[in-house]
Protein backbone atom coordinates (compact mmCIF):
# COMPACT_ATOMS: atom_id res chain seq x y z
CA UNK A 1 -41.14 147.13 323.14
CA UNK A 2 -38.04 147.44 320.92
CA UNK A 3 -38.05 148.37 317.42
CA UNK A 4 -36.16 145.03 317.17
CA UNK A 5 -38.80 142.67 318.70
CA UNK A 6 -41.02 140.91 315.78
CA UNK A 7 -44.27 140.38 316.47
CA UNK A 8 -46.52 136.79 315.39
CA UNK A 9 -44.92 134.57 312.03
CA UNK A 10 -43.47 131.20 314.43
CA UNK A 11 -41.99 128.91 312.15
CA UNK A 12 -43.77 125.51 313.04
CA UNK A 13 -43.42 122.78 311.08
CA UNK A 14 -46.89 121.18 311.64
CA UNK A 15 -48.75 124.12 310.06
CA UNK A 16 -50.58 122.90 307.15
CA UNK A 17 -51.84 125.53 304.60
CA UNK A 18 -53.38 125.03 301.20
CA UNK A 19 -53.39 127.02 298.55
CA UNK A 20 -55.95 127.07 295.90
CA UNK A 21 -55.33 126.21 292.55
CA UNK A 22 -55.45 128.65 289.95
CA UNK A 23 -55.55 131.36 291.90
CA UNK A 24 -51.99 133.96 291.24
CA UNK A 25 -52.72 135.30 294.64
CA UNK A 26 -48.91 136.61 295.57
CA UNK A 27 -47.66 134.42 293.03
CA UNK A 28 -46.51 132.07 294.74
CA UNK A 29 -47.29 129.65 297.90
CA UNK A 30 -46.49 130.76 301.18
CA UNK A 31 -43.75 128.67 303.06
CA UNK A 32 -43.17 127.79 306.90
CA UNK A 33 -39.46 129.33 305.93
CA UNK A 34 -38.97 132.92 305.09
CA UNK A 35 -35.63 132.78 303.59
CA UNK A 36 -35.74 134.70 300.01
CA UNK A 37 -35.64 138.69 300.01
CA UNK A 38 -39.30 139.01 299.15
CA UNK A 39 -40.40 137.49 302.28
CA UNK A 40 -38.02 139.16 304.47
CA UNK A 41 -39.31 142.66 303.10
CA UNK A 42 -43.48 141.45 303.43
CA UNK A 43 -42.67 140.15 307.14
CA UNK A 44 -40.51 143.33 307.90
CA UNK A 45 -43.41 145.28 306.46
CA UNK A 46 -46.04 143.78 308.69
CA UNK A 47 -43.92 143.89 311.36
CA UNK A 48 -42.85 147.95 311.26
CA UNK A 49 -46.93 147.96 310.84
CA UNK A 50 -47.79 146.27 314.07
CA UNK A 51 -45.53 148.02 316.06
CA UNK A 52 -46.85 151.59 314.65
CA UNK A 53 -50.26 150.39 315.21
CA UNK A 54 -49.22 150.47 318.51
CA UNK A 55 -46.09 152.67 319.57
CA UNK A 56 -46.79 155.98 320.94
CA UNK A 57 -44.67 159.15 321.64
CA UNK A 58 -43.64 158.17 324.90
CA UNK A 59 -42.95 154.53 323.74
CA UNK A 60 -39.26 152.90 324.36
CA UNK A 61 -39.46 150.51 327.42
CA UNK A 62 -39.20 147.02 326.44
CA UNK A 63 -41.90 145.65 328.73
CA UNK A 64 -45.09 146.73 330.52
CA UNK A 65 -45.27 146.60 333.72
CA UNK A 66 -48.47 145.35 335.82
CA UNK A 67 -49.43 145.70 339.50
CA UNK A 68 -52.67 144.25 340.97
CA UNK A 69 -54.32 141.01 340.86
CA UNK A 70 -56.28 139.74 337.88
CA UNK A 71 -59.96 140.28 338.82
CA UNK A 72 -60.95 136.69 337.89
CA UNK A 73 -61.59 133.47 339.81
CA UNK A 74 -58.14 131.60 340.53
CA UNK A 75 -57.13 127.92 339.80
CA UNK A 76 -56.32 125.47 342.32
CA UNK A 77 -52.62 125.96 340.70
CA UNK A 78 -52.44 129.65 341.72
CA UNK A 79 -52.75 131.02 338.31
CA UNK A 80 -55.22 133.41 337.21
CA UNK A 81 -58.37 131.71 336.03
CA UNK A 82 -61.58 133.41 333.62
CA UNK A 83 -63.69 135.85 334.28
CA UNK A 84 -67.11 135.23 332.82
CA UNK A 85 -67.82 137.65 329.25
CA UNK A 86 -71.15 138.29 329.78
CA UNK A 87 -73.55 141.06 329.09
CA UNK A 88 -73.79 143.33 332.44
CA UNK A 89 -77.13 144.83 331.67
CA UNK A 90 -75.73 147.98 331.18
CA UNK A 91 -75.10 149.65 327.60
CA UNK A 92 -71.25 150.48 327.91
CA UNK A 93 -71.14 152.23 324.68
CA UNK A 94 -73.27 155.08 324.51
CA UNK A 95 -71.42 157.45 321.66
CA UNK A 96 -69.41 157.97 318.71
CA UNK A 97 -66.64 160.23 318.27
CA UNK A 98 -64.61 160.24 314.00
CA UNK A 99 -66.38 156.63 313.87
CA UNK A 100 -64.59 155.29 316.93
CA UNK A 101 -67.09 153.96 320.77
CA UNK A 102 -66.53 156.62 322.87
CA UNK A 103 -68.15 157.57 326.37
CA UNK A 104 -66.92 154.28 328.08
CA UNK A 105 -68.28 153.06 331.87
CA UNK A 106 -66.05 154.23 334.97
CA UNK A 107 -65.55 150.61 335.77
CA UNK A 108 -63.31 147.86 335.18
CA UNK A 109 -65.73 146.31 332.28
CA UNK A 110 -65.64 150.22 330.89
CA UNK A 111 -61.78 149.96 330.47
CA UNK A 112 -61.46 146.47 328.50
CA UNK A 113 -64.30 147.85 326.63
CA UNK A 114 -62.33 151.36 325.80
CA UNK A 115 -59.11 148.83 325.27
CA UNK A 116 -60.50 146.70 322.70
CA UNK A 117 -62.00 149.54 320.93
CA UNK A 118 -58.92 151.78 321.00
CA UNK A 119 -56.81 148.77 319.68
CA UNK A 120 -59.05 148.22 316.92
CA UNK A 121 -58.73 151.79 315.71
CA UNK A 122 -55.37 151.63 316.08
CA UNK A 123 -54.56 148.95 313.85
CA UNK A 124 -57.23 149.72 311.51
CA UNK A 125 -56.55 151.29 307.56
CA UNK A 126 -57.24 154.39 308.50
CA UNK A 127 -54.32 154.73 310.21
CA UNK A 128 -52.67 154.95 306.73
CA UNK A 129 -54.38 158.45 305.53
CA UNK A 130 -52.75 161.35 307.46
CA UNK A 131 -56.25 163.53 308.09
CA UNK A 132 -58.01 160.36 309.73
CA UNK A 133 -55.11 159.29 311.70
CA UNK A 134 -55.13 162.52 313.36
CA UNK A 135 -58.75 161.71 314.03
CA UNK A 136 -58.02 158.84 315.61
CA UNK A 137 -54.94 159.80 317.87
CA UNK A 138 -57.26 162.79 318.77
CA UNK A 139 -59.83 160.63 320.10
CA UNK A 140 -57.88 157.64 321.54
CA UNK A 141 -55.28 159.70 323.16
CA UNK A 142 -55.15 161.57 326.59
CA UNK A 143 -54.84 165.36 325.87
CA UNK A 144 -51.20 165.49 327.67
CA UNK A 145 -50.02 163.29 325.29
CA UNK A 146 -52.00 164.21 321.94
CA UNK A 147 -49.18 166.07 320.06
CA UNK A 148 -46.44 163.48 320.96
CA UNK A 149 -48.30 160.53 320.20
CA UNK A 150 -49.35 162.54 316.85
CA UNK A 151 -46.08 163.25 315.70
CA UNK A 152 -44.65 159.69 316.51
CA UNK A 153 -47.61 158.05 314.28
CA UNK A 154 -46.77 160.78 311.18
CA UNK A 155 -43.15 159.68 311.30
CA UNK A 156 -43.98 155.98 311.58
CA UNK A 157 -45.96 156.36 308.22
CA UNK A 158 -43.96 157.88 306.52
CA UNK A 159 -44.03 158.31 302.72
CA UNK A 160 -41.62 155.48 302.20
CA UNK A 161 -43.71 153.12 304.38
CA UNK A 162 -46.92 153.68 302.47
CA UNK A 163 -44.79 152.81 299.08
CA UNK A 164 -43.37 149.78 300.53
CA UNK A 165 -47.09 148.58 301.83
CA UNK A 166 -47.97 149.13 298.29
CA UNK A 167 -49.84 152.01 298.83
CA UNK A 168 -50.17 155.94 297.32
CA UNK A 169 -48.96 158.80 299.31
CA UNK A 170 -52.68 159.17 300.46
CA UNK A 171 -52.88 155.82 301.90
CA UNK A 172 -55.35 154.21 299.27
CA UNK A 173 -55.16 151.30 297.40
CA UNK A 174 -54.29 151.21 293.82
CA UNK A 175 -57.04 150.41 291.53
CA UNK A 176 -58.12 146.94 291.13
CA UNK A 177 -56.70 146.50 294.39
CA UNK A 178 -57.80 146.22 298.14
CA UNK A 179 -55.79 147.34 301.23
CA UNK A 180 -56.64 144.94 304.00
CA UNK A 181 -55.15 146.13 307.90
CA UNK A 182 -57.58 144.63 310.86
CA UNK A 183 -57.12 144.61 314.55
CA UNK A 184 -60.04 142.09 316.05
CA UNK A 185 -59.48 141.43 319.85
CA UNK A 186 -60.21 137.82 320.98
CA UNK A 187 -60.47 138.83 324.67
CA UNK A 188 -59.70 141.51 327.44
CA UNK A 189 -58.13 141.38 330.53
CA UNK A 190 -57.38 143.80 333.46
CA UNK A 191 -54.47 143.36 335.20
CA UNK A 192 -54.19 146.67 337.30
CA UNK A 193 -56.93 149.28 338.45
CA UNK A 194 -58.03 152.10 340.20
CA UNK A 195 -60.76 155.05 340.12
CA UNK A 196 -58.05 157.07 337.81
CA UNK A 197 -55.94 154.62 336.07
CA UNK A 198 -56.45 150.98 334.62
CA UNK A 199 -53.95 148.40 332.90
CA UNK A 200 -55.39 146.58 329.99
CA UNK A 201 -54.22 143.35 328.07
CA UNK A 202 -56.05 143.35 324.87
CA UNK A 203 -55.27 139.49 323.01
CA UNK A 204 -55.92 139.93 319.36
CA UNK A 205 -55.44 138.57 315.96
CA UNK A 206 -54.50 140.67 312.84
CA UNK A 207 -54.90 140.95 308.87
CA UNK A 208 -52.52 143.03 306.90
CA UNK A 209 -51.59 142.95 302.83
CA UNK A 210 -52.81 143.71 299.46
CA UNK A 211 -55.82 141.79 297.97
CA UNK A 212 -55.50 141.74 294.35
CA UNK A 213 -54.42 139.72 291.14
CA UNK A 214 -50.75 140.47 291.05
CA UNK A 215 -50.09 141.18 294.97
CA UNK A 216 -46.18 140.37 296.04
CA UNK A 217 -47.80 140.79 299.77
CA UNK A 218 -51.26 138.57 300.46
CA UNK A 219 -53.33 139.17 303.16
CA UNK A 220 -51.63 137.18 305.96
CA UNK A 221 -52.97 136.97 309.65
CA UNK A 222 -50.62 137.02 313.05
CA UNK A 223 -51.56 137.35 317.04
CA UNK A 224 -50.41 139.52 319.50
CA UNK A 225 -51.36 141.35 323.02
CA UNK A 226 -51.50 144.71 323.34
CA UNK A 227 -51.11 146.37 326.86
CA UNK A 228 -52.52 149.56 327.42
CA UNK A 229 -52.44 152.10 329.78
CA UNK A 230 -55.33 154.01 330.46
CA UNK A 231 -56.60 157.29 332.61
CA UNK A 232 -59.48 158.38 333.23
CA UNK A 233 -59.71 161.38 331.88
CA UNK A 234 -62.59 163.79 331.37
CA UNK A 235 -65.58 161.64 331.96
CA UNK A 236 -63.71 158.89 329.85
CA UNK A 237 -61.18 156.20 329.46
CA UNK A 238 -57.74 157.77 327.08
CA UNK A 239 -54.61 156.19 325.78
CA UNK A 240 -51.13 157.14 328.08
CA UNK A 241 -49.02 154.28 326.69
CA UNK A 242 -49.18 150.88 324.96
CA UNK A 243 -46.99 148.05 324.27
CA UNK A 244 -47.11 144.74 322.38
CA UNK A 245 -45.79 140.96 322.55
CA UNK A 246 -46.18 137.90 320.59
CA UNK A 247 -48.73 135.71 320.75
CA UNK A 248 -50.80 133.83 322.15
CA UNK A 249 -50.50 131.88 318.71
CA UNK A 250 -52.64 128.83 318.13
CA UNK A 251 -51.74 126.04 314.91
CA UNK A 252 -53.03 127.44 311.91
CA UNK A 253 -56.05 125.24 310.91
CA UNK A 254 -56.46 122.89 307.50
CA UNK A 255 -58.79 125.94 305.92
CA UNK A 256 -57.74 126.62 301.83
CA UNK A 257 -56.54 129.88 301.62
CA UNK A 258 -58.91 131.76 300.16
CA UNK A 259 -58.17 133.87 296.30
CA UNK A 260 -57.85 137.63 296.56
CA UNK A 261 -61.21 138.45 295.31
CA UNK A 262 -63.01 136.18 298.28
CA UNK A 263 -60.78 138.35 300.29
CA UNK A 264 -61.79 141.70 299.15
CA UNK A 265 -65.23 140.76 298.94
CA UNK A 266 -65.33 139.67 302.73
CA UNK A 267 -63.61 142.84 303.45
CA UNK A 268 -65.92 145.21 301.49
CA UNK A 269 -68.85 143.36 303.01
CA UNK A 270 -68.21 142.23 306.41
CA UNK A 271 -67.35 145.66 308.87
CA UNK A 272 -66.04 145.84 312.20
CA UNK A 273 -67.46 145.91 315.80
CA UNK A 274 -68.00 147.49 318.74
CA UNK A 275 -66.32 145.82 321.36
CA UNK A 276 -67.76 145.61 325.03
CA UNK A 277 -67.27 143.38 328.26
């Protein structure tokens, strides 16, 4: 994926949003078009995010490539039907390593598991503070490509990036304010696998901004898929590469848009998951 590809934000003019009244969330209501300077900088923000959340050392082709045949039923049209999401029987997630499911199955349900996990991380806050992103590269990663992959992610977020996301050179929030940056995968899918290697589509949505009283850059939501490629390495699935596209994207519903302090309550209350086939 290219620097120059943007991730989620189709203009489509049947979108209806609603804004609720009194509420100086941003300051102002967000439009279908993205025309004044502001908006170009909060959407170039959240893009440069995404594709951080996502781009490793060895990064820099423009697509993923994919060999074998999706593992699920087929349609009558030749295209690749669903595979049931269902509970195996089998705990898939036995351990914990820096917060993050580690330990995965040596199966094909074990790799969409250690997918959806790894993207979560990836695109998660702490990706912001320089002592727990190392954490989480260390954990994700496959050893061969550890340092790489490191040094990529402390150039990505950079001291300039964490000022134009609003944030201090730690990666916190200031005060009265909360930092919101989500990965949560809607659904896995293999598309390539073997004893030693598997290819992973991970479909998610995402939440990025500042909740708070005077925020310039609201929480908004976008959907992407990540691919990853995995090895098995050590007794357990680890990050080689990853890439992104846009989408799927379904019509944003008729919901209100909720005020910045329903928003950081919901995301001081509600945590994350562990994600498993």
């Amino acid at each position: 994926m290219s620097l120059g590809d943007e991730p989620g934000y189709p203009e489509t003019g049947h979108t209806r949003t609603r804004l609720p009244e009194g509420d100086p969330y941003g300051g102002a209501a967000r439009r279908g078009g993205r025309s004044s300077s502001r908006s170009l900088v909060t959407v170039v923000g959240v893009v440069v995010l995404l594709i951080a959340a996502i781009a490793f050392a060895n990064r820099g082709g423009n697509d993923t490539s994919s060999s074998g045949s999706d593992t699920g039923s087929t349609t009558d049209g030749g295209r690749p039907g669903t595979s049931a999401t269902a509970a195996s029987g089998t705990k898939p997630v036995q351990t914990k390593n820096q917060g993050i499911p580690t330990g995965f199955a040596h199966s094909e349900q074990g790799a969409q598991s250690a997918a959806a996990n790894y993207a979560t991380a990836l695109g998660s806050d702490g990706m912001f503070n320089t002592a727990r992103r190392h954490a989480i590269v260390q954990t994700v990663a496959d050893p061969t490509v550890v340092t790489s992959m490191q040094s990529g992610f402390d150039s990505d977020y950079s001291a300039d990036f964490l000022k134009k996301a609003g944030l201090t050179a730690d990666g916190t929030a200031p005060q009265g304010s909360t930092f919101v940056s989500r990965t949560l995968p809607a659904g896995t899918t293999i598309t390539a696998y073997s004893d030693s290697a598997a290819t992973v589509e991970v479909w998610c949505n995402g939440l990025f901004g500042m909740a708070s009283q005077t925020s310039t850059n609201p929480v908004t939501s976008n959907w992407f898929t990540v691919t990853m490629k995995l090895t098995w390495s050590d007794g357990d699935w680890k990050v080689l590469e990853s890439s992104q596209r846009t989408g799927p994207t379904p019509v944003n519903g008729d919901n209100p848009v909720s005020g910045s302090d329903e928003i950081s309550k919901a995301v001081q209350e509600f945590g994350g998951f562990t994600y498993a086939r």
